[in-house]
C-alpha atoms as a PDB file:
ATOM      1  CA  UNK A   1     -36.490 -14.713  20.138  1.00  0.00           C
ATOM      2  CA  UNK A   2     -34.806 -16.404  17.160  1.00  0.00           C
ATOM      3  CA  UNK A   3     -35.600 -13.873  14.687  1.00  0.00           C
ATOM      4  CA  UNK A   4     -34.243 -11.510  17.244  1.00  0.00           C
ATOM      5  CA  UNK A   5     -31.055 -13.297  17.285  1.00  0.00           C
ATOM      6  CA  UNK A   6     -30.908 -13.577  13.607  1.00  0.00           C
ATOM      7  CA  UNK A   7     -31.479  -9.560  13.164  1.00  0.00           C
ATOM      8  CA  UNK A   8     -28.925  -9.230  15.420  1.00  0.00           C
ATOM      9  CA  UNK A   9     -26.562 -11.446  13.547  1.00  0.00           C
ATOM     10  CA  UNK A  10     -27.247 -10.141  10.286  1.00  0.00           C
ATOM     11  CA  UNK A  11     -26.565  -6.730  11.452  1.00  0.00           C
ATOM     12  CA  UNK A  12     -23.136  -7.904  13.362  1.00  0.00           C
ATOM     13  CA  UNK A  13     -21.974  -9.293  10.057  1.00  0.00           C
ATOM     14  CA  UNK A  14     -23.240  -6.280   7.905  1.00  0.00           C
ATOM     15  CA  UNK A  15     -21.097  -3.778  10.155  1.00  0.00           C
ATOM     16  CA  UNK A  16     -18.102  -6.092  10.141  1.00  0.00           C
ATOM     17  CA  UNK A  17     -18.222  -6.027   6.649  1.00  0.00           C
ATOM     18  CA  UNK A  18     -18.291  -2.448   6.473  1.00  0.00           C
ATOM     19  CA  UNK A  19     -15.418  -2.021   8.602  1.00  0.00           C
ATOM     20  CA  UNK A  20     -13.690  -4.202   6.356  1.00  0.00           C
ATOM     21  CA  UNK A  21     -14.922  -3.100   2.695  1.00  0.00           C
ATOM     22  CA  UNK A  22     -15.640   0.641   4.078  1.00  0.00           C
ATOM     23  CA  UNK A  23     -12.261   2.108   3.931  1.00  0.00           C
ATOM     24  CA  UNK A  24     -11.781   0.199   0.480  1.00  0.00           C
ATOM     25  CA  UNK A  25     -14.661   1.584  -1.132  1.00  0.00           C
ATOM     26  CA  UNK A  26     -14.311   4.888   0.122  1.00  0.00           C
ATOM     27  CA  UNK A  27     -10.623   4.892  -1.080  1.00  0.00           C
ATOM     28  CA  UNK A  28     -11.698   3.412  -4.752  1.00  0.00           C
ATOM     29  CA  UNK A  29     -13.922   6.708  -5.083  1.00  0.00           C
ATOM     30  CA  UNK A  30     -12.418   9.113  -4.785  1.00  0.00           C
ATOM     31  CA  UNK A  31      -9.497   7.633  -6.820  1.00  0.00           C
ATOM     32  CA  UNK A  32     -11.721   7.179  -9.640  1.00  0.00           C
ATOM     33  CA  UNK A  33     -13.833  10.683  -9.045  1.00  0.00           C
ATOM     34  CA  UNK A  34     -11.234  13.014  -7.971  1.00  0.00           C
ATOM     35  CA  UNK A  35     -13.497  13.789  -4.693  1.00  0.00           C
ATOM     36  CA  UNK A  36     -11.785  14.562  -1.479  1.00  0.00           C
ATOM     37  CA  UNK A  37      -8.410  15.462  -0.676  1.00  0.00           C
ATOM     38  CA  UNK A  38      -6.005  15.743  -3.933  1.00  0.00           C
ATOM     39  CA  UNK A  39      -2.597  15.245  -2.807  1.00  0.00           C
ATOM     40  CA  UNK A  40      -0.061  18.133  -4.248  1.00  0.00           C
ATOM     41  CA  UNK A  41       2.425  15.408  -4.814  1.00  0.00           C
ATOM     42  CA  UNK A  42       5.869  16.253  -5.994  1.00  0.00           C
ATOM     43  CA  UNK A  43       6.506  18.609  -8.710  1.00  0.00           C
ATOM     44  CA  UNK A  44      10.147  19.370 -10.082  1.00  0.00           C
ATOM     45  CA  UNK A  45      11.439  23.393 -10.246  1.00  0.00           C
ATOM     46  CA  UNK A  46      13.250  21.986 -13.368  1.00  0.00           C
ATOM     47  CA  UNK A  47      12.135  20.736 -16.923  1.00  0.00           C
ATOM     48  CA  UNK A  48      11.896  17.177 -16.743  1.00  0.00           C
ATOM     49  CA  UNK A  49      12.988  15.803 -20.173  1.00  0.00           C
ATOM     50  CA  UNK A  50      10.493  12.829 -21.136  1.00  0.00           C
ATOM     51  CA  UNK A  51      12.316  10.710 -22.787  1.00  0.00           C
ATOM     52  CA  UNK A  52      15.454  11.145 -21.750  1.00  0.00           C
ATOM     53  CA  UNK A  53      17.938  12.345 -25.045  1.00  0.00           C
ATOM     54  CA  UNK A  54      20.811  10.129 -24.995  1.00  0.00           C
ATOM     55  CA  UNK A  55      23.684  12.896 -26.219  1.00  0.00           C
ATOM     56  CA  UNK A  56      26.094  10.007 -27.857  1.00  0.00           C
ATOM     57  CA  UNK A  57      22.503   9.720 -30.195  1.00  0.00           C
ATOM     58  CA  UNK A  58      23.156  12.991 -31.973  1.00  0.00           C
ATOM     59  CA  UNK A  59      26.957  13.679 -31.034  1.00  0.00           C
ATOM     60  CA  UNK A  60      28.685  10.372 -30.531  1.00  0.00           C
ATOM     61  CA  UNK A  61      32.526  12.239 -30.359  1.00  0.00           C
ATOM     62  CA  UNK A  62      31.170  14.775 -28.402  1.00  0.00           C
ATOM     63  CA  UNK A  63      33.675  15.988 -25.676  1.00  0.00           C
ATOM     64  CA  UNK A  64      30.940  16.543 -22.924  1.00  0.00           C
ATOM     65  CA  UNK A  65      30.792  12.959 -23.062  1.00  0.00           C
ATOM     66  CA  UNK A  66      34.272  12.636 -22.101  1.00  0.00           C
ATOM     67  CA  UNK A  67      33.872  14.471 -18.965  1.00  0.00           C
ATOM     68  CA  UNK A  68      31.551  12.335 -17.103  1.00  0.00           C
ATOM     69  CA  UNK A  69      34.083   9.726 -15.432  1.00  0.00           C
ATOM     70  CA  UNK A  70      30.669   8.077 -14.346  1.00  0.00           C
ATOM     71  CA  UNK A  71      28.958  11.552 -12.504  1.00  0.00           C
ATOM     72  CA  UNK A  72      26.344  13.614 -12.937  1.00  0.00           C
ATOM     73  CA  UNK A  73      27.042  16.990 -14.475  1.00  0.00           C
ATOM     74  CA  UNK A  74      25.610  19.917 -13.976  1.00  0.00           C
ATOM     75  CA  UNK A  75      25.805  21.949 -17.270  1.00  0.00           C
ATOM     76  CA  UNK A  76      26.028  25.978 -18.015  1.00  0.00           C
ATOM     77  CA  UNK A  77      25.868  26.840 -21.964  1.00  0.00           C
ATOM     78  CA  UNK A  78      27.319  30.756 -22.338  1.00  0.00           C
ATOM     79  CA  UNK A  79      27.079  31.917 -25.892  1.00  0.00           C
ATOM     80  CA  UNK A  80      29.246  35.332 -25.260  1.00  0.00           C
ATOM     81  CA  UNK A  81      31.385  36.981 -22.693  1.00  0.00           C
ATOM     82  CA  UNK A  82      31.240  35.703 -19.164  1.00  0.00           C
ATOM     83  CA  UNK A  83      29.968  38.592 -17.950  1.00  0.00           C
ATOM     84  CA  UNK A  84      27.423  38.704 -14.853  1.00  0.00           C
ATOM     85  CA  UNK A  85      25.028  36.267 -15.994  1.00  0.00           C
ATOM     86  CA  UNK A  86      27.774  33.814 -16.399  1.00  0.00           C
ATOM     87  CA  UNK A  87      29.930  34.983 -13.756  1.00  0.00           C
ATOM     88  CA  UNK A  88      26.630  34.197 -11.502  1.00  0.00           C
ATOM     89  CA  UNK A  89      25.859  30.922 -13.149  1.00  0.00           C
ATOM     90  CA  UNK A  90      29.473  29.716 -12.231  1.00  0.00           C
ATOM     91  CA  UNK A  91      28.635  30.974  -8.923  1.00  0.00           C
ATOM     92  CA  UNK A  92      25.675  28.827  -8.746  1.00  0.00           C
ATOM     93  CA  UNK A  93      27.352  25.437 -10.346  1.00  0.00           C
ATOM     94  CA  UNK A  94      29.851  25.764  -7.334  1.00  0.00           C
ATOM     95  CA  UNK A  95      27.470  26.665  -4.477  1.00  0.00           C
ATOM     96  CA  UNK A  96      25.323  23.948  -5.796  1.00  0.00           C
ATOM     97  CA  UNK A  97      27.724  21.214  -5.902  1.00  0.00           C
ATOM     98  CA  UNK A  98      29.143  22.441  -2.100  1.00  0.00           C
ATOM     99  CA  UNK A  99      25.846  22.096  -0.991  1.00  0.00           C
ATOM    100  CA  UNK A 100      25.243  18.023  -1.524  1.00  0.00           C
ATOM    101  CA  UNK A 101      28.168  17.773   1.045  1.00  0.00           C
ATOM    102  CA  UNK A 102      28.741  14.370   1.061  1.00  0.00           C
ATOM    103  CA  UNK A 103      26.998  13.139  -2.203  1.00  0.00           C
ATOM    104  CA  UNK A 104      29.414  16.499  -4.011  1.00  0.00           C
ATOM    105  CA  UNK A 105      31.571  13.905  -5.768  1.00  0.00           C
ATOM    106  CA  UNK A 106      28.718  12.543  -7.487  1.00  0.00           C
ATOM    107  CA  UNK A 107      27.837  15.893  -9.025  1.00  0.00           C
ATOM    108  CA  UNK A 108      30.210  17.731 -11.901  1.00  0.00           C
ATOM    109  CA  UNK A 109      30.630  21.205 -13.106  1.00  0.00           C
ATOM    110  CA  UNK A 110      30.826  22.322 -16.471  1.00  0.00           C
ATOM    111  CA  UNK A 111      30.946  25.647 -18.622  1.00  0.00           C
ATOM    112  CA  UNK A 112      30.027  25.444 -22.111  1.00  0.00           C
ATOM    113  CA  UNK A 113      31.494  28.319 -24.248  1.00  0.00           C
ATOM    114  CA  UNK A 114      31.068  28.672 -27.959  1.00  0.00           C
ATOM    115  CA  UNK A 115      34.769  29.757 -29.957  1.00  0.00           C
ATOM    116  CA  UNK A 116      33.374  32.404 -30.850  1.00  0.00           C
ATOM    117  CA  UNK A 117      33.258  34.166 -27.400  1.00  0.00           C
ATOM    118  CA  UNK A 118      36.449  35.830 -26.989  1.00  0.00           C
ATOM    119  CA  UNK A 119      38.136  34.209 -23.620  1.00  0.00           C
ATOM    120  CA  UNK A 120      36.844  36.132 -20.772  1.00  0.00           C
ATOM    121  CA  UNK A 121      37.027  33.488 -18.212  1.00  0.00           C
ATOM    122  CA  UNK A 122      39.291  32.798 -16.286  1.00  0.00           C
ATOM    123  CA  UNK A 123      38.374  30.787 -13.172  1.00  0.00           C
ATOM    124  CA  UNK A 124      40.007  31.473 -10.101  1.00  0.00           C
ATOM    125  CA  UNK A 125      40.782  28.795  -7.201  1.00  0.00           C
ATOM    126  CA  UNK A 126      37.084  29.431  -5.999  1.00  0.00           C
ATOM    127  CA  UNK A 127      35.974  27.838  -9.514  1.00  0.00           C
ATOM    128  CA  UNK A 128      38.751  25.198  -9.567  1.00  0.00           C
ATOM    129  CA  UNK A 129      37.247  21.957 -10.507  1.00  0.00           C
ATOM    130  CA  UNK A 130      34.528  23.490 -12.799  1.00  0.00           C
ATOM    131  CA  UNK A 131      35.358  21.789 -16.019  1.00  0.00           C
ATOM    132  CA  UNK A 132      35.318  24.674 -19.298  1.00  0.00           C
ATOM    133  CA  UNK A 133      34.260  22.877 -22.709  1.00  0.00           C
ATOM    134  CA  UNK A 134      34.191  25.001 -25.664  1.00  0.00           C
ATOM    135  CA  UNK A 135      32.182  23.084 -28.264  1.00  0.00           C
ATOM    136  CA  UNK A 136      29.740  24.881 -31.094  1.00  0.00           C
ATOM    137  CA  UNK A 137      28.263  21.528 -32.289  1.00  0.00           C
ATOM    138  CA  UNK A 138      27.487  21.014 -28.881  1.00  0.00           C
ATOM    139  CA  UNK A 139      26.297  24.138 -28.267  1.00  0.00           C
ATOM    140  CA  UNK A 140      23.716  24.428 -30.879  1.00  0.00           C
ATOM    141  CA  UNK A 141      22.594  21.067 -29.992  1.00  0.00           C
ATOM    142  CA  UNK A 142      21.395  22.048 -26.459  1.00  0.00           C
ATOM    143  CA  UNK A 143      19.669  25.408 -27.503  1.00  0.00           C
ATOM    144  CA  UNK A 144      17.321  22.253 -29.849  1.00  0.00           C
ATOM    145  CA  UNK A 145      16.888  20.461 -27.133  1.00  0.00           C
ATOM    146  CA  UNK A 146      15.397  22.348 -24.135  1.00  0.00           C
ATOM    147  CA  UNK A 147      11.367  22.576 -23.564  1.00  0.00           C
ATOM    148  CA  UNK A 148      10.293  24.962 -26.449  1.00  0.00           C
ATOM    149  CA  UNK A 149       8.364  27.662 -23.762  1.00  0.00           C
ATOM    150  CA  UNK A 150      11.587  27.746 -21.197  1.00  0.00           C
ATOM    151  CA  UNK A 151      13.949  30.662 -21.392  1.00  0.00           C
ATOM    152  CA  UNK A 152      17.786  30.278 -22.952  1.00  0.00           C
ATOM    153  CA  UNK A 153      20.517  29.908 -20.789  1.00  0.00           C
ATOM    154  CA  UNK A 154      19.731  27.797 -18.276  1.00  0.00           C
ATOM    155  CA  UNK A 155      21.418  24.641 -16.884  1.00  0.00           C
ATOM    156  CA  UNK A 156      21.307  20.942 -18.103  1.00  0.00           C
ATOM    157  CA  UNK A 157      21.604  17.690 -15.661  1.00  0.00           C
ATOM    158  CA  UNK A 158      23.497  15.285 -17.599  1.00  0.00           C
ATOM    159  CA  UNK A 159      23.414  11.778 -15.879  1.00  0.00           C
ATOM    160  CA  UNK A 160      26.574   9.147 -15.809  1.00  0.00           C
ATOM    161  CA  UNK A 161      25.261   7.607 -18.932  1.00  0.00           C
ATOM    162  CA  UNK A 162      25.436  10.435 -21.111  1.00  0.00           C
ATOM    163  CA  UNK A 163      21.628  11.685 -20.778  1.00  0.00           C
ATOM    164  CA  UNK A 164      19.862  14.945 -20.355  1.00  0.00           C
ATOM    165  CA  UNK A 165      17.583  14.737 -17.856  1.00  0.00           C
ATOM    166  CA  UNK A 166      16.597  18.134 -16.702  1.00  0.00           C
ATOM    167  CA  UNK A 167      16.536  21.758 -17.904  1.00  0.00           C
ATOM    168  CA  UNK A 168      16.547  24.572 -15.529  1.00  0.00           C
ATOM    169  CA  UNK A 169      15.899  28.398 -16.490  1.00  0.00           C
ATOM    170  CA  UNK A 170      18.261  31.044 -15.859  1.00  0.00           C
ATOM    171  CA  UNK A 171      15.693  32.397 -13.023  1.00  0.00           C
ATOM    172  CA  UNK A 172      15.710  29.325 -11.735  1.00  0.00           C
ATOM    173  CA  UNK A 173      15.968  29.408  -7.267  1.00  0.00           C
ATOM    174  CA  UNK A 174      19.385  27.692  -6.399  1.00  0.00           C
ATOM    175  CA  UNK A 175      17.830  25.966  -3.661  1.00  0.00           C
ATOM    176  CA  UNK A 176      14.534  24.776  -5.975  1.00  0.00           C
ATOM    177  CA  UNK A 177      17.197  23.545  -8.539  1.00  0.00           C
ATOM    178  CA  UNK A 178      19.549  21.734  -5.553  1.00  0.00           C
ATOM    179  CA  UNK A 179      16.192  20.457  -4.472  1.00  0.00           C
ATOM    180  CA  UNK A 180      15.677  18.661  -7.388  1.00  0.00           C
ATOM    181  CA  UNK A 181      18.966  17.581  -7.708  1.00  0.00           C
ATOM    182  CA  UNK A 182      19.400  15.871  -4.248  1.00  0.00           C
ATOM    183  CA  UNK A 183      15.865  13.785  -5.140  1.00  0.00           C
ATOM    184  CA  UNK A 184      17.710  12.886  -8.057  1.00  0.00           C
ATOM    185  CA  UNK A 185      20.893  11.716  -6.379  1.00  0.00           C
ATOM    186  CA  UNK A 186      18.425   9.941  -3.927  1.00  0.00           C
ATOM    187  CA  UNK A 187      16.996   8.016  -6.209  1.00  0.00           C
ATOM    188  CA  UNK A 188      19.429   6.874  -8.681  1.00  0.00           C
ATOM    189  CA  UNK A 189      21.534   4.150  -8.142  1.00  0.00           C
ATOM    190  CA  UNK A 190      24.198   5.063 -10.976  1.00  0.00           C
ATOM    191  CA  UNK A 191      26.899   7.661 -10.568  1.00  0.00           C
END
C-alpha cells in the first residue's frame, strides 16, 4: 500500500507541475519556433522613418520649424500649380485634422510650395488655418528624405520637436493615414 501511495504522490506532484510549467513551456515554443498562432500585430499605412531625421540637423533656419508652436504638423509638399492633386491634398489635411475632434489642436496644417509655382492658391475660409510655406531648400530636402520605393507627393508628420516621423503616399486612404495618426497622438506625450 505504500508504494501505492507513493505512485500516487509522484503522479499528484508531476501534474501539478505541469499545470504550472505547461503553459510556460508551451508559450516559450512557439516564441522561439514560430509554431502556432502568429499574431498580425500592428502595422502602420504610413512610412515609418527609423531614425527619426531631426529637420534643424540639415536646415537649422528653416521656416517649417517656426510653425510648430509645440504641435504636430501634418505636411503637403506641391512642386507646381495647385491643381486637383493639391486642391485634394488640402482637402485631406483639413478633413484629417477635423476628424481628431478633440485632440485637433494638437495636429497642424501645412502647404509647402516651391517659388517657382506661380500662386494658384488661394485658400478659402474652408482652408483657413492651413499654414502655406513656400521654401525650395526645404523642398528639395523632403523629396531626399522619403523611403526610396514610395511615390512623390505625399504627406510628412512632423512632431513638436522638429522631426519627421512618417511619410504617407499620395494614394494613401484618409482614414488609414488618420489611423495612424490618432495611435500617434495616443501615444506621445509631447505636443
Amino acid at each position: 500500500m505504500t508504494r501505492k501511495k507513493a505512485a500516487t504522490g509522484r503522479l499528484q506532484l508531476a501534474l501539478l507541475a505541469l499545470v504550472f510549467f505547461g503553459p510556460l513551456f508551451l508559450a516559450a515554443g512557439m516564441y522561439f519556433t514560430g509554431w502556432g498562432f502568429q499574431s498580425a500585430g500592428r502595422t502602420n499605412h504610413g512610412d515609418l522613418l527609423q531614425p527619426v531625421i531631426p529637420i534643424a540637423d540639415d536646415l537649422p533656419g528653416s521656416s517649417l520649424l517656426e510653425n510648430i508652436g509645440g504641435r504636430w504638423l501634418l505636411l503637403y509638399s506641391n512642386d507646381g500649380a495647385c491643381e486637383d492633386g493639391c486642391r485634394r491634398a488640402l482637402y485631406i489635411l483639413r478633413q484629417s485634422r477635423l476628424a481628431l475632434g478633440s485632440d485637433m489642436e494638437r495636429l497642424g496644417r501645412v502647404l509647402l510650395r516651391v517659388e517657382s509655382a506661380p500662386d494658384t492658391v488661394i485658400p478659402g475660409q474652408e482652408y483657413a488655418g492651413t499654414t502655406i510655406l513656400t521654401d525650395d531648400a526645404l523642398s528639395e530636402w523632403l523629396q531626399h528624405k522619403k523611403p526610396a520605393a514610395a511615390a512623390p507627393g505625399g504627406y510628412f508628420l512632423v512632431d513638436p520637436l522638429g522631426n519627421l516621423v512618417m511619410y504617407f503616399s499620395p494614394e494613401v486612404d484618409p482614414s488609414a493615414m488618420l489611423e495612424d495618426i490618432k495611435h500617434l497622438l495616443e501615444l506621445s506625450r509631447i505636443g
